[in-house]
N, C-alpha and C. Protein backbone atom coordinates (compact mmCIF):
# COMPACT_ATOMS: atom_id res chain seq x y z
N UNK A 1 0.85 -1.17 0.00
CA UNK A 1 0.00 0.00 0.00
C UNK A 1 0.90 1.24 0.00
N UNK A 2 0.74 1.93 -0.76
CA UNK A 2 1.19 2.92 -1.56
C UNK A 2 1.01 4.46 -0.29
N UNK A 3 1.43 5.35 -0.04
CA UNK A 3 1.31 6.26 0.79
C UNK A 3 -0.13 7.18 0.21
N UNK A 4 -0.42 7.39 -0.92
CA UNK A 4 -1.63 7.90 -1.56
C UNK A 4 -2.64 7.31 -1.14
N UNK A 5 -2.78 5.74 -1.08
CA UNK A 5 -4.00 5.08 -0.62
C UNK A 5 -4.01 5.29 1.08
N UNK A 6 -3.01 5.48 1.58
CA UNK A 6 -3.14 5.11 3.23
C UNK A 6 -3.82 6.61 3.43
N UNK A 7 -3.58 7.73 2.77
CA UNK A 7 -3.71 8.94 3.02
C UNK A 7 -5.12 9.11 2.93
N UNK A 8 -5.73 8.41 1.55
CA UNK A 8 -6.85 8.31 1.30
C UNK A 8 -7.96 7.84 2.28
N UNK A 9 -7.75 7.20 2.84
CA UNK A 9 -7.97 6.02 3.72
C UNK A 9 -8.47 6.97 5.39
N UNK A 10 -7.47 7.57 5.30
CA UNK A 10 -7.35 7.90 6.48
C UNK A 10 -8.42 9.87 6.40
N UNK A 11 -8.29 9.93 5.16
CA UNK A 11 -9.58 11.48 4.72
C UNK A 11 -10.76 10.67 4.57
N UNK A 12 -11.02 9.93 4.50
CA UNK A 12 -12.42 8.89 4.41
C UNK A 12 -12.53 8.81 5.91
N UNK A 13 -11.95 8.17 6.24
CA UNK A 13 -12.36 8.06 8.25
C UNK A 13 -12.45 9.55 8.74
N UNK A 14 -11.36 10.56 8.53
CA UNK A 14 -12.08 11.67 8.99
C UNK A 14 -13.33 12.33 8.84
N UNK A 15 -14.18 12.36 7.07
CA UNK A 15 -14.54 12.86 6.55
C UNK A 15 -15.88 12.39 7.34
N UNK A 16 -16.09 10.54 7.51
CA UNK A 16 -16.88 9.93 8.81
C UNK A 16 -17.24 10.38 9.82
N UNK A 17 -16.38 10.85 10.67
CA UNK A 17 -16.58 11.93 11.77
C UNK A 17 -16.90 12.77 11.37
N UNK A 18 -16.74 13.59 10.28
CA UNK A 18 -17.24 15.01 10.04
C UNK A 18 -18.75 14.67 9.83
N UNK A 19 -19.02 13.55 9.50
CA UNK A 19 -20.68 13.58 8.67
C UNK A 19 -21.31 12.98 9.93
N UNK A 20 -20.75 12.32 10.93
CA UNK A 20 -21.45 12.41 11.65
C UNK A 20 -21.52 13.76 12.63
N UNK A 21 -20.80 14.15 12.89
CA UNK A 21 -20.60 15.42 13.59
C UNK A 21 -21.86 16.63 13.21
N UNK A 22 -21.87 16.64 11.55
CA UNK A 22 -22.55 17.14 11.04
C UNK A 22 -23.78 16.57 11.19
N UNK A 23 -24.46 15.49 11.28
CA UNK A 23 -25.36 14.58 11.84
C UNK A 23 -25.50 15.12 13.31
N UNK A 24 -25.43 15.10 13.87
CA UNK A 24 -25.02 15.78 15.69
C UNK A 24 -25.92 17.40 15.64
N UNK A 25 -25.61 17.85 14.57
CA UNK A 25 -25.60 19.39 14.44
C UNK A 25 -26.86 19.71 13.79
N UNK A 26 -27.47 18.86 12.22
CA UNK A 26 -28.49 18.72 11.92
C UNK A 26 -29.69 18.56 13.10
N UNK A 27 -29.65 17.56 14.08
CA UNK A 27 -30.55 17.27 14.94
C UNK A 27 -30.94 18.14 16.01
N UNK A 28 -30.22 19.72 15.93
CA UNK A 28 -30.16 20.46 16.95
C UNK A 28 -31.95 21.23 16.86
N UNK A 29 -32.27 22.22 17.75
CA UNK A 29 -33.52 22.82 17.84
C UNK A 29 -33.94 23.58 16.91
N UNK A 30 -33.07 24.16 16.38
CA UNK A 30 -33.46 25.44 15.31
C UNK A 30 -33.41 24.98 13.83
N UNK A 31 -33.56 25.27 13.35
CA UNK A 31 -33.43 25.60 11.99
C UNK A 31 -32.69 25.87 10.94
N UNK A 32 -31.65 26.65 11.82
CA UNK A 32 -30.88 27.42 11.04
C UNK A 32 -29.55 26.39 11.59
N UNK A 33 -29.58 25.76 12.70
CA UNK A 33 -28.62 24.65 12.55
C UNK A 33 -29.01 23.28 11.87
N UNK A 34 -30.15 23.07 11.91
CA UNK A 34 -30.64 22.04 10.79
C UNK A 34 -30.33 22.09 9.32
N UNK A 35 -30.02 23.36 8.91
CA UNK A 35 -30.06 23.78 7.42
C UNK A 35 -27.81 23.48 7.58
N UNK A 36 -27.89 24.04 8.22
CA UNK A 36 -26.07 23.98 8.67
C UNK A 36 -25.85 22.60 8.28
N UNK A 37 -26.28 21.22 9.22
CA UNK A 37 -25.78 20.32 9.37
C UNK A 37 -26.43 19.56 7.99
N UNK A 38 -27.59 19.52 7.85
CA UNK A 38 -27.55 18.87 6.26
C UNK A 38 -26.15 19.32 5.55
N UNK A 39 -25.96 20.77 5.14
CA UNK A 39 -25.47 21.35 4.20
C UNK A 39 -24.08 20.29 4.33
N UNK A 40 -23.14 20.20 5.96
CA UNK A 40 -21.94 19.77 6.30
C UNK A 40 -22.67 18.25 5.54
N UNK A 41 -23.44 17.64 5.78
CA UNK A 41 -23.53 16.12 5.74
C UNK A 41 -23.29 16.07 4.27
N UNK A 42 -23.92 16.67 3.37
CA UNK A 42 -24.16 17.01 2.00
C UNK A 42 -22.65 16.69 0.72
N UNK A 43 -21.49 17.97 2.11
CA UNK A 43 -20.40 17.99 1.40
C UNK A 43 -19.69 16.80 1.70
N UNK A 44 -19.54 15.86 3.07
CA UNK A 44 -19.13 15.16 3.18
C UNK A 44 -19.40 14.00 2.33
N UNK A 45 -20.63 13.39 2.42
CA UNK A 45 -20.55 12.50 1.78
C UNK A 45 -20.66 12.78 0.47
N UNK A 46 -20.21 13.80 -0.71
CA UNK A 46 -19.91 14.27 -1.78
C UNK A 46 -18.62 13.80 -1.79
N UNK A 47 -17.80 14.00 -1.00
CA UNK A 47 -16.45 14.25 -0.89
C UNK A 47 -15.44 12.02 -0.69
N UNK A 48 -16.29 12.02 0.25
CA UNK A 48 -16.30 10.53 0.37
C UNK A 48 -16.94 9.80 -1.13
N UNK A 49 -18.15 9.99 -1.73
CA UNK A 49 -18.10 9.51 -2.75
C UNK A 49 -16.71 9.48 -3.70
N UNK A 50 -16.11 11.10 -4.17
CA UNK A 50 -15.37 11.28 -4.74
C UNK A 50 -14.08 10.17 -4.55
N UNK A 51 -13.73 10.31 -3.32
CA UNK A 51 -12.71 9.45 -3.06
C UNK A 51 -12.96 8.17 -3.33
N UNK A 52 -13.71 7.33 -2.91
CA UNK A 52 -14.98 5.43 -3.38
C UNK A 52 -14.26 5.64 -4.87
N UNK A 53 -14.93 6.58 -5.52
CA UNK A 53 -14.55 6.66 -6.98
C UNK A 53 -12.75 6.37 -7.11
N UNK A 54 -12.16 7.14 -7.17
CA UNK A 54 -10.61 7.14 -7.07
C UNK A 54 -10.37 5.77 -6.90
N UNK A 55 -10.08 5.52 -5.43
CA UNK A 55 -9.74 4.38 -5.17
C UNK A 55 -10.58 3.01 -5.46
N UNK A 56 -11.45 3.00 -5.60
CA UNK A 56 -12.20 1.40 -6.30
C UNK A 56 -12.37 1.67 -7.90
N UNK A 57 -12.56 2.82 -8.57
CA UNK A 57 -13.15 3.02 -9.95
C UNK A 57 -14.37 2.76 -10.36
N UNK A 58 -15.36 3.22 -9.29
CA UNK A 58 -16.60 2.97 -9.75
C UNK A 58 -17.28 4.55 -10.27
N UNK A 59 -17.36 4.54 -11.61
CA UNK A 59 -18.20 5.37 -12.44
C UNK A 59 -19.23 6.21 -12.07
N UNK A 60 -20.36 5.34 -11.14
CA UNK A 60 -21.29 6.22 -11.24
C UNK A 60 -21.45 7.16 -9.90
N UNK A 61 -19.58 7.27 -8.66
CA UNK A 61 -19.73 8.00 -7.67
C UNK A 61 -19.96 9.32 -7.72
N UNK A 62 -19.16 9.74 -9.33
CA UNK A 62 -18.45 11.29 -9.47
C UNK A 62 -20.04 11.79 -9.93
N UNK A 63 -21.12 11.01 -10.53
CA UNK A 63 -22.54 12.08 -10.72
C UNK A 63 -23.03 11.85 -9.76
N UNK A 64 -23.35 10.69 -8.68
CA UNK A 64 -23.98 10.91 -7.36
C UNK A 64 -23.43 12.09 -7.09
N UNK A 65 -22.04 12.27 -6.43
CA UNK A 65 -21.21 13.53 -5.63
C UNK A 65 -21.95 14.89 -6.29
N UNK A 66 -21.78 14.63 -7.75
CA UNK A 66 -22.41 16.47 -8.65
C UNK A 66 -23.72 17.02 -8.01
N UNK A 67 -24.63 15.73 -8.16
CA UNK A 67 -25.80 15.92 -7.86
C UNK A 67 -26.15 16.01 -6.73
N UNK A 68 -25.37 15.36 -5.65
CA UNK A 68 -25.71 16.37 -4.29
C UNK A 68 -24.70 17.51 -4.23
N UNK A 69 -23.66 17.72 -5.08
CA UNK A 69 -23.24 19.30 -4.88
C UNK A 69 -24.22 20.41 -5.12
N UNK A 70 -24.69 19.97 -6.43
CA UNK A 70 -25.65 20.94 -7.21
C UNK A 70 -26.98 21.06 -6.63
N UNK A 71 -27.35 20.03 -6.23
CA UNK A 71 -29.08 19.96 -5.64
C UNK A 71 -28.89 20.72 -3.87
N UNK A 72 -28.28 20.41 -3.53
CA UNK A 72 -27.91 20.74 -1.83
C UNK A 72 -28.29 22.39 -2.05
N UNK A 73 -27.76 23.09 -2.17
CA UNK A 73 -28.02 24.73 -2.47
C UNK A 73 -29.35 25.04 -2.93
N UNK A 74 -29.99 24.09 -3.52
CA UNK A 74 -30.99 24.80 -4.18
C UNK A 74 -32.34 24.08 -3.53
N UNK A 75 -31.52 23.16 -2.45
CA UNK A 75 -32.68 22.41 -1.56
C UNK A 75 -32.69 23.55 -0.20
N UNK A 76 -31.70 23.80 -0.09
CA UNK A 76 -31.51 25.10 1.29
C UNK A 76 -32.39 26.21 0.71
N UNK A 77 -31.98 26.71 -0.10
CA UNK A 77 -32.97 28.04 -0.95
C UNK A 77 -34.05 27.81 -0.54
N UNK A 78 -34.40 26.94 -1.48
CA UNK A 78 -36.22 26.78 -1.14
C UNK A 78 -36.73 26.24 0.07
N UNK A 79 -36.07 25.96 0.89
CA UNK A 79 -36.52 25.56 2.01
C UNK A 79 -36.63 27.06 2.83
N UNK A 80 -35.66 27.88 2.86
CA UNK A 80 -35.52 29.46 2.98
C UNK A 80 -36.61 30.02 2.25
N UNK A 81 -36.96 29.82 1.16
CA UNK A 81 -38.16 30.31 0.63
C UNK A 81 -39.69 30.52 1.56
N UNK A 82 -39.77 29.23 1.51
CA UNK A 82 -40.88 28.43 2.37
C UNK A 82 -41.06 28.87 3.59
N UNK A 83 -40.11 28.74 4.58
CA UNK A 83 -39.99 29.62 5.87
C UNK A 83 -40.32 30.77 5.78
N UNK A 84 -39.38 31.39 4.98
CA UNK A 84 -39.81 33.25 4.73
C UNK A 84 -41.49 33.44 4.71
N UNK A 85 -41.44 32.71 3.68
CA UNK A 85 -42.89 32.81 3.05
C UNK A 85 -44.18 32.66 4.49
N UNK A 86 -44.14 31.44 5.36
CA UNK A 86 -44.72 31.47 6.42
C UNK A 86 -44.53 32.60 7.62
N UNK A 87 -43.00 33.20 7.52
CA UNK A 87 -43.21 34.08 8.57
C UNK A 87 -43.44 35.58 8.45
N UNK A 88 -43.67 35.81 6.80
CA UNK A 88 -44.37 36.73 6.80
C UNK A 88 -45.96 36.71 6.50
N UNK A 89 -46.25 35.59 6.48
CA UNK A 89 -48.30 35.79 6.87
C UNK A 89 -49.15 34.35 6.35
């Protein structure tokens, strides 16, 4: 094992803690940390896909990862929408 894979290896186990951490943070009272901790969970396991990809070569990680890059922002928006929208009437 090559120093690239151990490295790899070892940003995957962190990235674990981060998504759960971010998991931790999602579950909090408000809202506005709910919108936080999706967002963290979002990039993580984007990021962990990316890597799955690299090291095994499976194809279809790198459009899962896009598509929660790209959809994540525009799931927060409108969820911001929606709220707004209720707390003004």
């Amino acid at each position: 094992m090559d120093i690239l894979t151990l490295s790899e290896y070892i940003l995957m186990a962190a990235l674990a803690i981060y998504a759960l951490a971010s998991m931790r943070i999602a579950t909090r009272k408000t809202i506005g940390m709910g919108l936080v901790g999706v967002g963290g969970l979002s990039i993580a396991v984007a990021t962990i896909l990316i890597i799955v990809q690299n090291i095994y070569g499976i194809a279809f990680c790198k459009d899962i990862a896009t598509a929660l890059v790209l959809l994540g922002p525009v799931g927060t928006i409108a969820f911001a929408r929606v709220l707004r929208g209720y707390s003004n009437g």
